[in-house]
Protein backbone atom coordinates (compact mmCIF):
# COMPACT_ATOMS: atom_id res chain seq x y z
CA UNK A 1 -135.29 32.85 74.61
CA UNK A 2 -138.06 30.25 73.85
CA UNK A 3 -137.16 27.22 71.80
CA UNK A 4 -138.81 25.59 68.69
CA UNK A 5 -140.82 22.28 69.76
CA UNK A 6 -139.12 19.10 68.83
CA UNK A 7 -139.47 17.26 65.59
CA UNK A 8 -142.60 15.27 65.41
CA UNK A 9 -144.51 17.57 67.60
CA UNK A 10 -147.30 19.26 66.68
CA UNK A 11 -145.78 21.55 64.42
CA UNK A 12 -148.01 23.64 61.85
CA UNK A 13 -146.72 23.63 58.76
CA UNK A 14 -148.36 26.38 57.92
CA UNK A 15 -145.95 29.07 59.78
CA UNK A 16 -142.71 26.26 59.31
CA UNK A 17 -142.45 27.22 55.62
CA UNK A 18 -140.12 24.27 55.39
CA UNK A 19 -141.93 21.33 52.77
CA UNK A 20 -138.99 19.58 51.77
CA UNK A 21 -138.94 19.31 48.15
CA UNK A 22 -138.51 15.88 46.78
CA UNK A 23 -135.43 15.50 46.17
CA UNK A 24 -134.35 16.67 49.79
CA UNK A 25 -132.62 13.97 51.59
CA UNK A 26 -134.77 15.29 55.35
CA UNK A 27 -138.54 14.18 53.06
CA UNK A 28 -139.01 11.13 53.76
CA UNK A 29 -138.97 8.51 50.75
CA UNK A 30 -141.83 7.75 48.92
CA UNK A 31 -143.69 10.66 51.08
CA UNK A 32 -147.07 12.18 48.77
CA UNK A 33 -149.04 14.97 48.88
CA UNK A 34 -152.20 15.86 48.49
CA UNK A 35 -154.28 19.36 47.76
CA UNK A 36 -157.96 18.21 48.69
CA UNK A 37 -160.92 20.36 48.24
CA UNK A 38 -162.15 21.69 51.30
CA UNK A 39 -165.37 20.18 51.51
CA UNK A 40 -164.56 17.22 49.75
CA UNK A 41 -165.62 13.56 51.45
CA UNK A 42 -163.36 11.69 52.88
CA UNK A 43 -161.38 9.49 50.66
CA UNK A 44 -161.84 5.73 51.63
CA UNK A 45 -158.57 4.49 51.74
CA UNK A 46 -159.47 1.32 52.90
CA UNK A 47 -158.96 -1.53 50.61
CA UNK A 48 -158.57 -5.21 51.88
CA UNK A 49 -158.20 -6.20 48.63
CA UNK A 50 -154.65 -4.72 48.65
CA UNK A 51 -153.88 -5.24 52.31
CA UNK A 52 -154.95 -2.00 53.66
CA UNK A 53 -157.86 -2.93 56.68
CA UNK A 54 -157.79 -0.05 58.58
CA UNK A 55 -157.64 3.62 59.25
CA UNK A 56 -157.02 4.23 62.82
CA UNK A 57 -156.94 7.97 64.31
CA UNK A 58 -154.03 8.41 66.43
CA UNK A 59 -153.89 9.20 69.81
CA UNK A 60 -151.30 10.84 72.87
CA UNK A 61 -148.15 12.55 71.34
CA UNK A 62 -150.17 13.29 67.68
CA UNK A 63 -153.28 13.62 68.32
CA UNK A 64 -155.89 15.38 66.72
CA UNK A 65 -155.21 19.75 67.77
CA UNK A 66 -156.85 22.76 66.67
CA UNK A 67 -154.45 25.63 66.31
CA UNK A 68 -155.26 29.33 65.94
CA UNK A 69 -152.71 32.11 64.44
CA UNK A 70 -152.66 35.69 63.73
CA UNK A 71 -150.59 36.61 61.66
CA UNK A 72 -148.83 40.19 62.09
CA UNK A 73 -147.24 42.49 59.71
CA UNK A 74 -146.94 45.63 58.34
CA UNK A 75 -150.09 46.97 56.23
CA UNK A 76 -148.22 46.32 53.09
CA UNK A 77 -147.31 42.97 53.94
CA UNK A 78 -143.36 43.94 54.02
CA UNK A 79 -142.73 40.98 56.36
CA UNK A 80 -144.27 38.33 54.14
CA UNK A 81 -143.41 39.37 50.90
CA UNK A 82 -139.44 39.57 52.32
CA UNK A 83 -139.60 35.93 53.57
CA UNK A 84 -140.71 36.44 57.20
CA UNK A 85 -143.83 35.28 58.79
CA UNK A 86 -144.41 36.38 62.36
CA UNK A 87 -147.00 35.07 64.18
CA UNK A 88 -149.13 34.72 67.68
CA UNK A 89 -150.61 31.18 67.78
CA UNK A 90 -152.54 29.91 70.77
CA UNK A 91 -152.28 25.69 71.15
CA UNK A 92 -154.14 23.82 73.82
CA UNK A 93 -154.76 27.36 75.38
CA UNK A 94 -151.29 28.37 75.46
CA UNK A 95 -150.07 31.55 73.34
CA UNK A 96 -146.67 31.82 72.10
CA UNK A 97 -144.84 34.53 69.42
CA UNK A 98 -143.43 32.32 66.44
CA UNK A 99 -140.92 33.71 64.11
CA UNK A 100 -140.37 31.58 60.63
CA UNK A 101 -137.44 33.15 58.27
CA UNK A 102 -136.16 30.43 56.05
CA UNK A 103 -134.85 32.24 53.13
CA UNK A 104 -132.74 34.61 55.38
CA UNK A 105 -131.08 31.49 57.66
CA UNK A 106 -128.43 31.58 59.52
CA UNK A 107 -129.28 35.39 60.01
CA UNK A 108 -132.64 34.87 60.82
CA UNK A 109 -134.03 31.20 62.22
CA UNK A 110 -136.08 29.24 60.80
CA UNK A 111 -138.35 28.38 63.96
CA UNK A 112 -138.25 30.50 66.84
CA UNK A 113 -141.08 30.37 69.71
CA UNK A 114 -140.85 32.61 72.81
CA UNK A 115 -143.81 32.19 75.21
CA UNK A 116 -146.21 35.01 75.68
CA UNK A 117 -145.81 36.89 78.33
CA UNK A 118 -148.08 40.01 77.80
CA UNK A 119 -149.74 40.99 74.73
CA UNK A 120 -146.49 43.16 73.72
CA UNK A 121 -144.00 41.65 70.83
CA UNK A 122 -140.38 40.63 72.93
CA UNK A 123 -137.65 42.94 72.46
CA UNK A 124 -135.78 40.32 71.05
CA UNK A 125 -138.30 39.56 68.17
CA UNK A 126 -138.53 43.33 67.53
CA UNK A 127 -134.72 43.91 66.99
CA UNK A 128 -134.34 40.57 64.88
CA UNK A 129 -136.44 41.93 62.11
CA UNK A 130 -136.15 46.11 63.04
CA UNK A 131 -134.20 46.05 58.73
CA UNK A 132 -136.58 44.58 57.10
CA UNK A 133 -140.04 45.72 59.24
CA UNK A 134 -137.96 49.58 59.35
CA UNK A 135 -140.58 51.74 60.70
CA UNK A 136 -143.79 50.76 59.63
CA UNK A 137 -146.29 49.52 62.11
CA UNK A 138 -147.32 45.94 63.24
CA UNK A 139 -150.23 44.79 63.54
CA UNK A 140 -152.78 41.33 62.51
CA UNK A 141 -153.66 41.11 59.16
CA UNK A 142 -154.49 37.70 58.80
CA UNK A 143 -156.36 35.23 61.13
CA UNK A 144 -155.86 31.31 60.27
CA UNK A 145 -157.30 28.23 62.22
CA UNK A 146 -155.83 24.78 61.21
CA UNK A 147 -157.52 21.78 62.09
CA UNK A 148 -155.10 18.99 62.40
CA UNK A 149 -156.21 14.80 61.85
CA UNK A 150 -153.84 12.23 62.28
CA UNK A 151 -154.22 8.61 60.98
CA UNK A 152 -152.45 5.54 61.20
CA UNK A 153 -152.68 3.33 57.58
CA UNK A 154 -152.50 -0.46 59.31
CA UNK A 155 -152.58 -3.98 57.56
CA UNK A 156 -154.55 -6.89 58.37
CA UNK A 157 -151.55 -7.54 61.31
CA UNK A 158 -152.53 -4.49 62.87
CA UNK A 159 -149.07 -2.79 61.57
CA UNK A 160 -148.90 0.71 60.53
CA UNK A 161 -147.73 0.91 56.57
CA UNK A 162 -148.09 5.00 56.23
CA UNK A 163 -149.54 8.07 58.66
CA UNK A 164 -151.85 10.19 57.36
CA UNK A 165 -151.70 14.25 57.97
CA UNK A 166 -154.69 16.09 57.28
CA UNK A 167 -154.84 19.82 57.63
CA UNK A 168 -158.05 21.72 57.19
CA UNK A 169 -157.17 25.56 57.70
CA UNK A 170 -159.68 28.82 57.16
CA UNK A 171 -158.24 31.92 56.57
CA UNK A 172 -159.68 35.30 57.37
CA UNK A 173 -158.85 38.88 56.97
CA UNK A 174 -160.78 41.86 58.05
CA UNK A 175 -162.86 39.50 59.55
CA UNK A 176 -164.21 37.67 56.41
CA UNK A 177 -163.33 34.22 55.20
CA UNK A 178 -161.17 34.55 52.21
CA UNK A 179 -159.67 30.99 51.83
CA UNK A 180 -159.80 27.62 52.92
CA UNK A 181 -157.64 24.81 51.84
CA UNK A 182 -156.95 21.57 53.09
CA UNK A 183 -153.53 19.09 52.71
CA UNK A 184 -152.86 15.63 53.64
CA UNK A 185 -149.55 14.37 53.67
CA UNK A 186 -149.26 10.44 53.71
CA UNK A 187 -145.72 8.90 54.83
CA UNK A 188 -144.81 5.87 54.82
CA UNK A 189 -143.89 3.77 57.80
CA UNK A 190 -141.06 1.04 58.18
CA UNK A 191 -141.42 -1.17 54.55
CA UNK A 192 -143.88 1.28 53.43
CA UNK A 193 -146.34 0.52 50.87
CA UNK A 194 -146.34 -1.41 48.34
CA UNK A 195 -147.11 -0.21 44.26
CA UNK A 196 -151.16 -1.46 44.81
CA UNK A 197 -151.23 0.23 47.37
CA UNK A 198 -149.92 3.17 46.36
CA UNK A 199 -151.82 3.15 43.34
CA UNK A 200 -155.17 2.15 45.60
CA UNK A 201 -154.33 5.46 47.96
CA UNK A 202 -153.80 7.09 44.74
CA UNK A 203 -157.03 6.30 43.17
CA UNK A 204 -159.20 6.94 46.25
CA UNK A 205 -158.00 10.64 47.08
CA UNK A 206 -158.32 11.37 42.92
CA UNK A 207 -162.33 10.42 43.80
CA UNK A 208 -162.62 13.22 46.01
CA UNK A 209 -161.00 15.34 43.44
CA UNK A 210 -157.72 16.00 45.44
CA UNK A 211 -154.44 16.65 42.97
CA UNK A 212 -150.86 15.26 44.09
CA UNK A 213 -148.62 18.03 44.06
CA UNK A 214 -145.17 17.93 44.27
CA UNK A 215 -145.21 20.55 47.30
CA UNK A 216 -147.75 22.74 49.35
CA UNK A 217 -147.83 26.47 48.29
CA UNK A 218 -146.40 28.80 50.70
CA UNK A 219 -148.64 30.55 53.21
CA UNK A 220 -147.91 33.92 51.36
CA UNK A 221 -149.76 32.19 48.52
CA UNK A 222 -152.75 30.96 50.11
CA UNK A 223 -152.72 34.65 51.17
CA UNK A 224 -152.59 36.16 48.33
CA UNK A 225 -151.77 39.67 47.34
CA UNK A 226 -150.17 41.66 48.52
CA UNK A 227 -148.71 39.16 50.35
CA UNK A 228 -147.51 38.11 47.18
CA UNK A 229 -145.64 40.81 45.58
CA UNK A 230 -141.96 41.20 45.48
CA UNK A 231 -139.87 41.75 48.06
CA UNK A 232 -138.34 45.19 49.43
CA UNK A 233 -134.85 43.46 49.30
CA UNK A 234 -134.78 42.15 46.46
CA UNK A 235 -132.85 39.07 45.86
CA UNK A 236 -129.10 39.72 44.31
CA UNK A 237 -129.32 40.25 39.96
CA UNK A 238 -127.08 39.83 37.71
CA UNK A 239 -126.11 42.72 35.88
CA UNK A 240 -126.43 42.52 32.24
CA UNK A 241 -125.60 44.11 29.07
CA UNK A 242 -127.95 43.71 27.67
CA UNK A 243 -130.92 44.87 30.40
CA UNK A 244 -132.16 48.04 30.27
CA UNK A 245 -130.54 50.86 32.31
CA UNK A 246 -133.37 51.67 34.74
CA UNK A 247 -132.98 47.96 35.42
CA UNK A 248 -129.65 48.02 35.68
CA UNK A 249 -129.48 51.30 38.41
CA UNK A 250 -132.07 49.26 40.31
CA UNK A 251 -130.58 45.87 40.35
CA UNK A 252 -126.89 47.98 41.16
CA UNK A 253 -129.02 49.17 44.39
CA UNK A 254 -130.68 46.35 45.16
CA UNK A 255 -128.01 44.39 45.33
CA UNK A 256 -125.83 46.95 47.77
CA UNK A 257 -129.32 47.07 49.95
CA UNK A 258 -129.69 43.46 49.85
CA UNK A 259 -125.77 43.30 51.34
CA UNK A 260 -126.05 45.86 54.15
CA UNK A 261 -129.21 44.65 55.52
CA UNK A 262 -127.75 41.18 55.75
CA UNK A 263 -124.63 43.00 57.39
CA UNK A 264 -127.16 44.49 59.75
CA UNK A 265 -128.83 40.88 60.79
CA UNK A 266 -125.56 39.64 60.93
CA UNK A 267 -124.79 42.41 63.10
CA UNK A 268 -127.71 41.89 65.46
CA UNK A 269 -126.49 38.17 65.44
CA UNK A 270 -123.84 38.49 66.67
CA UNK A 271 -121.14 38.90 64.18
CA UNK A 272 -118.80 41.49 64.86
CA UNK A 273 -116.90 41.74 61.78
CA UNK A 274 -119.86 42.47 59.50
CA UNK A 275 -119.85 45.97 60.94
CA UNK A 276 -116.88 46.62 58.43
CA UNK A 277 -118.56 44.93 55.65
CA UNK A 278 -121.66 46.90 56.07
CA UNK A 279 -119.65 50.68 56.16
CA UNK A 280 -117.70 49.42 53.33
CA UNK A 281 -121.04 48.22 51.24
CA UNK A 282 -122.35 51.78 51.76
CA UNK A 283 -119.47 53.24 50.44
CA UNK A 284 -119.13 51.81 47.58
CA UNK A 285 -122.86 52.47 46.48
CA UNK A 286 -122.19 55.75 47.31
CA UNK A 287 -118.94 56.10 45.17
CA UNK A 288 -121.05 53.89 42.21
CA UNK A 289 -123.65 56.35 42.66
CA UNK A 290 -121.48 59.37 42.19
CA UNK A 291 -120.13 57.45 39.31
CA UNK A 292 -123.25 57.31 37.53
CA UNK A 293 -124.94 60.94 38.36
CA UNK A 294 -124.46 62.42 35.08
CA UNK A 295 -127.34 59.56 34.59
CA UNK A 296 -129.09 60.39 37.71
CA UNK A 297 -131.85 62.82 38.93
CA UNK A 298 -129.70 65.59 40.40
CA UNK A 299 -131.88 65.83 43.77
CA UNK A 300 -132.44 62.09 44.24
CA UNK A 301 -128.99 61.65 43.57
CA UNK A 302 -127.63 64.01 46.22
CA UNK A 303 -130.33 62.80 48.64
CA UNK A 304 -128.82 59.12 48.63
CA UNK A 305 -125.63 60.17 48.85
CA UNK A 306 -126.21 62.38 51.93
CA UNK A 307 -127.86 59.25 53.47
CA UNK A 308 -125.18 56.89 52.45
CA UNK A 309 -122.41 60.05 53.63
CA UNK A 310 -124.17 59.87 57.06
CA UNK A 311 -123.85 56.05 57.20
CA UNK A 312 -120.43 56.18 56.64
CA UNK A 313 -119.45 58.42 58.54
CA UNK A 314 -121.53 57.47 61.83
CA UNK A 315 -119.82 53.98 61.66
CA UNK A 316 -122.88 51.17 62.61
CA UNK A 317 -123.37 50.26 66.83
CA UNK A 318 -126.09 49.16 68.32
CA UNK A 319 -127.17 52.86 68.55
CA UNK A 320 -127.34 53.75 65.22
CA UNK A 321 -129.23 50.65 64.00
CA UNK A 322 -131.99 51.61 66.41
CA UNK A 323 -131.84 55.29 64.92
CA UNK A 324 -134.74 56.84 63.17
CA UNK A 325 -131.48 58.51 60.48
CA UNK A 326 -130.80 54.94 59.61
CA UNK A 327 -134.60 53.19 59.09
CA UNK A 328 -134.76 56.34 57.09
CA UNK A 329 -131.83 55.37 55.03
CA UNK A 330 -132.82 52.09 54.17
CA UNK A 331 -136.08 53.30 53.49
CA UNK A 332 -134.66 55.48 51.07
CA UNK A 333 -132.87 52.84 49.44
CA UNK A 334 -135.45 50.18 49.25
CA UNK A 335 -137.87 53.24 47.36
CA UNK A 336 -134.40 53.76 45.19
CA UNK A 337 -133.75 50.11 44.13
CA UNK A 338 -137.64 49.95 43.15
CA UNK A 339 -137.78 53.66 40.98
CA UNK A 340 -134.60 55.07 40.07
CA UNK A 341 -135.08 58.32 39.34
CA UNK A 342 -133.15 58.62 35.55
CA UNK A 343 -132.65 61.89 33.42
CA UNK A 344 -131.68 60.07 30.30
CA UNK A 345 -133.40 56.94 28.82
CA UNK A 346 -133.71 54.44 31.40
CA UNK A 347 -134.96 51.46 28.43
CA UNK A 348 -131.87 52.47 26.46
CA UNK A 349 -129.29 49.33 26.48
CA UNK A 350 -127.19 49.49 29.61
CA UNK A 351 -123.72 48.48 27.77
CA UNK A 352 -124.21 51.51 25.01
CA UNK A 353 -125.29 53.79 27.77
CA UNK A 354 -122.54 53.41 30.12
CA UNK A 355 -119.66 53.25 27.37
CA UNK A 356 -121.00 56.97 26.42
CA UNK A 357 -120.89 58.30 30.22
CA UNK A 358 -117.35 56.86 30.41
CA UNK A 359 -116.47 58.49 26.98
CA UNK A 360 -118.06 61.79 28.05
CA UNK A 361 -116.22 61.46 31.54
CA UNK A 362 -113.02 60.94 30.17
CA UNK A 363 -112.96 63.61 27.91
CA UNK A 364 -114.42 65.75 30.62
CA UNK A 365 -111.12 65.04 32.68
CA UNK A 366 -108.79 65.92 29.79
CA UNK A 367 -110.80 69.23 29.52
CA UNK A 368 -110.39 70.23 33.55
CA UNK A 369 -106.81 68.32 33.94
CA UNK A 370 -104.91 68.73 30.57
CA UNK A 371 -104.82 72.85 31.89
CA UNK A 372 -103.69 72.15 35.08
CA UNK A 373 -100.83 73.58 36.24
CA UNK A 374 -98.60 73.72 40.20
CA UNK A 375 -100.21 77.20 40.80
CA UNK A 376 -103.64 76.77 39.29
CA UNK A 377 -106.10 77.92 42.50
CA UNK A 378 -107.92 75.27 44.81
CA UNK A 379 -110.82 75.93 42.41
CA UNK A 380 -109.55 74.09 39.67
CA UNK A 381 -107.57 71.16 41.58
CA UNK A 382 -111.38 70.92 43.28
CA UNK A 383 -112.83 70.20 39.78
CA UNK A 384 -110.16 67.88 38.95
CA UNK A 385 -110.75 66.00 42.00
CA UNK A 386 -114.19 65.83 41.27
CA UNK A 387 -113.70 64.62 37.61
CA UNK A 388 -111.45 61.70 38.91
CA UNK A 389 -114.11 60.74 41.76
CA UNK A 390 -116.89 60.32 39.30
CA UNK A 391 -114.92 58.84 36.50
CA UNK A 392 -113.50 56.19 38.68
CA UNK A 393 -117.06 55.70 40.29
CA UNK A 394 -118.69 55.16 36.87
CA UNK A 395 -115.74 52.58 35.80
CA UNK A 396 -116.16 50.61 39.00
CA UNK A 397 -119.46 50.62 38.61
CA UNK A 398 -119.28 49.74 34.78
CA UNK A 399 -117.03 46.96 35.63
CA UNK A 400 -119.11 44.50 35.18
CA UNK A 401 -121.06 44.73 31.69
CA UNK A 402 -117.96 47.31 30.29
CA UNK A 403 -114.55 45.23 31.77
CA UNK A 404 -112.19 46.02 29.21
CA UNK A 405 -113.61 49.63 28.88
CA UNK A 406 -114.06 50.05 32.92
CA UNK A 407 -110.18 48.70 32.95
CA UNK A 408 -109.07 51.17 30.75
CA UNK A 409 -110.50 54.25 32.68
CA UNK A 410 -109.43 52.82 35.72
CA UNK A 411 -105.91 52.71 34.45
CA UNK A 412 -105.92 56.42 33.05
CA UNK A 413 -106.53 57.03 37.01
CA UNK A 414 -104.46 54.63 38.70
CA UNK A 415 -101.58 56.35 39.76
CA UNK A 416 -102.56 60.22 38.56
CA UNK A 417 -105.16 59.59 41.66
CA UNK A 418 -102.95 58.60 44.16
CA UNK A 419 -101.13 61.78 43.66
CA UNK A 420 -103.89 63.79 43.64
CA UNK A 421 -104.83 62.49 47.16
CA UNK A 422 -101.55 64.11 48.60
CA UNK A 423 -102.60 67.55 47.16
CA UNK A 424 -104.02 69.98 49.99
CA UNK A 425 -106.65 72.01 49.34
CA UNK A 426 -107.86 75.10 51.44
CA UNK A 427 -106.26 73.58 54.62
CA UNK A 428 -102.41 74.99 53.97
CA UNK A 429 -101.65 76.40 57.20
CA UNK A 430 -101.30 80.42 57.15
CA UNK A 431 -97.76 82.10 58.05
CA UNK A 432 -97.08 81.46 62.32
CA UNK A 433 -97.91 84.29 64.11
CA UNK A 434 -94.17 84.71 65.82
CA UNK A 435 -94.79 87.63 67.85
CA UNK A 436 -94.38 86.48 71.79
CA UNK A 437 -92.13 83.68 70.53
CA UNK A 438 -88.50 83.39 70.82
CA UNK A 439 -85.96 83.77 68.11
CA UNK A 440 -85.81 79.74 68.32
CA UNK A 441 -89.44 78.68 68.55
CA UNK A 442 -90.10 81.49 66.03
CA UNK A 443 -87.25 79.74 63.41
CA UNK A 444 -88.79 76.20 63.71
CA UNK A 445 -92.70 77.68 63.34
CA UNK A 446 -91.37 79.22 60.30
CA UNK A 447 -89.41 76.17 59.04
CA UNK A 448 -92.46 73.73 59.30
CA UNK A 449 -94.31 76.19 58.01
CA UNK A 450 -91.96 75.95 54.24
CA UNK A 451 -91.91 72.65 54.47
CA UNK A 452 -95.82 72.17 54.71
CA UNK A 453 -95.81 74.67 52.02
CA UNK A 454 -93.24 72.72 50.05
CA UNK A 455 -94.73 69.14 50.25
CA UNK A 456 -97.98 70.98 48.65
CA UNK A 457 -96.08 72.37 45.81
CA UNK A 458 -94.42 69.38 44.89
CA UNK A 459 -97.28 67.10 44.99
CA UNK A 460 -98.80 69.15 43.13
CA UNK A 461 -96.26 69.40 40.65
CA UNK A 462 -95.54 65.25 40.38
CA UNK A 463 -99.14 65.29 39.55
CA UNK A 464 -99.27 67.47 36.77
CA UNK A 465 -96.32 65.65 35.34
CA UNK A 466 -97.60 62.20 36.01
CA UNK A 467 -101.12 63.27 34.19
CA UNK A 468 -98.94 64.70 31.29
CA UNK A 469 -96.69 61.64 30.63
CA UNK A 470 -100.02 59.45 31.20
CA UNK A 471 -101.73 61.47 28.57
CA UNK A 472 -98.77 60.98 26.26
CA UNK A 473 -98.45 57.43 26.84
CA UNK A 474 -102.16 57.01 25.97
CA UNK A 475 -101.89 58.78 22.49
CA UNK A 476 -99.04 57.32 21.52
């Protein structure tokens, strides 16, 4: 694994998306920035008047570098607009893969340099971001070159009061020139400087027609679209009364898809225990989903939950993250948290559309379960199982703009449900076949086989009499 160069090298702050904001404690006090015009003059900062007699270019450790990048991504820019810039850079002739993820640390790093050793992206970089590059294709989309100054601000002593940064940087993409900015950072050294000469500094780069600006804009920025646009995992939303419910569906996804892909780069970091959290973040969209299909599209409905069934059910290694089945299922999800497919009215308030579903679903148990009785066929105790899966998928999923209605539902199922999950259906064993056994093995085949048959009838029966004293205690 390469490492990240050490503070107060020659770091580009271009691909370290990491401009403290002022009130950071790691900015250094008193630290200003500037947005210059490109092809603006140079400001003269000298002013003896003040005490500032020089402007001295440094030298050795900082001195002046030009840096070329290429920056790689998908062709929709899936990398950049999710918070990850990947990068090759070549510096003094030496190329190296850089990997910048702050908004996803500790999962993903901040810094990371490997060196290049052939033109192919390391393994390691490729599994690192495999969730949130899935299956597109990599490849440059941006080419930047960053011409870095140094300066020393010095007094009539000869000691340095503030270093100057300037970056001038070009960008180009499909080979034209579509931006260039420039930034200068000025930081003040040991007692710093004083208000004139702040204010001097001040006046001379407002000359030139540079603004101060509280911090750089992000590469994506300079970039522009679609760089830009929002991410495929989008960042957790409340849920809201209020919001509509095609907002609500998608914000319900996107924050499940949000969860399992951090699982995932947890996962790939090394953390164990998040393959439990991940299988148990896909389950519940899948029962939420379920909850809320009298909502959904009937096809797009059963196609997430086939993907979400298969996640489940093949339990997350290191095989099935690498799977084409499971890029496909996040695709799926990412295209489902951005367009839920609706077949009811997706601006209708999400608080008056859910309290109707749970309504409809509750009277839709009474209607299958009220009936019910120890020798109904599998058929009906199917439907009834069905019922109760939805309802308490819609409640769970309701929770949290519906509470006191979600609670209610929720206890109408609490222990009706737990008997129902004793009930057998379609697997009761058939009568032992006792010929070839003897009289003994023949009597204990038999046996087990009443008391298998038993055990079904009387769960059967403590549900139906648990739903009918629920259902009494409710209208009373």
């Amino acid at each position: 694994m390469g490492k990240a160069r050490t503070p107060g090298g020659p770091e580009v702050r271009l691909l370290v998306e990491d401009t403290p904001e002022p009130s950071r404690p790691g900015r250094p006090p008193g630290q200003r920035l500037y947005d210059v015009p490109f092809s603006s003059p140079e400001p003269r900062l000298v002013n003896r008047e003040v005490g500032l007699h020089n402007v001295v270019a440094r030298a050795g450790h900082n001195a002046a570098y030009t840096i070329d990048v290429t920056l790689l991504d998908a062709p929709d820019h899936r990398l950049s607009r999710s918070g990850v810039l990947l990068a090759h850079r070549v510096l003094d002739g030496r190329g190296e893969w850089f990997l910048t993820a702050p908004d996803w640390r500790p999962l993903l790093p901040k810094d990371h340099v490997e060196p290049m050793g052939d033109a192919d992206l390391p393994e390691e970089l490729t599994s690192l971001i495999r969730p949130l590059r899935r299956r597109a294709t990599l490849g440059p989309v941006a080419a930047l070159n960053c011409d870095r100054r140094e300066f020393a601000l010095r007094d009539d002593a000869g000691s340095t009061l503030a270093l100057l940064r300037d970056d001038k940087v070009t960008v180009r993409r499909g080979g034209l020139t579509t931006a260039r900015y420039r930034e200068v950072t000025v930081t003040p050294v040991g007692p710093g400087l004083t208000a004139d000469q702040r204010a001097s500094v001040e006046r001379a780069f407002r000359l030139v027609g540079a603004n101060r600006v509280p911090r750089f804009p992000r590469l994506v920025t300079r970039l522009g679209a679609p760089a830009t646009g929002p991410s495929d995992i989008p960042d957790e939303q409340a849920l809201d009364p209020a919001m509509p419910f095609r907002a609500f569906v998608a914000a319900a996804v996107g924050n499940r898809l949000r969860e399992i892909v951090r699982c995932d780069l947890a996962l790939r970091h090394g953390d164990d225990d998040a393959l439990v959290r991940l299988t148990a973040e896909a389950a519940a969209l899948r029962r939420e989903l379920a909850g809320l299909a009298p909502a959904l599209e009937g096809p797009w409905e059963e196609d997430l939950r086939d993907d979400l069934d298969w996640l489940v059910a093949a339990g997350v290694s290191p095989g099935v993250l690498r799977s084409e089945r499971y890029l496909s299922v996040l695709e799926r999800l990412v295209s489902a948290a951005r367009s839920p497919q609706l077949v009811v009215d997706g601006g209708e308030p999400t608080a008056a559309l859910l309290a109707g579903l749970l309504q409809a679903e509750t009277k839709r148990l009474r209607e299958v379960a009220d009936p019910l009785r120890t020798d109904s066929g599998d058929a009906a105790w199917r439907q009834v199982g069905g019922v109760v899966a939805r309802l308490r998928g819609l409640a769970t999923a309701s929770s949290v703009v519906l509470p006191e209605e979600s609670a209610a539902a929720l206890a109408l199922l609490r222990k009706p449900a737990r008997l129902l999950e004793a009930v057998r259906l379609g697997d009761v064993p058939a009568p032992p076949a006792v010929a070839g056994l003897s009289p003994a093995d023949a009597f204990a085949a038999g046996r087990e086989y009443e008391r298998t048959r038993q055990r079904d009838r009387r769960a059967r029966q403590d549900f139906v009499e648990r739903w009918a004293k629920t259902v009494r205690r409710r209208s009373a």
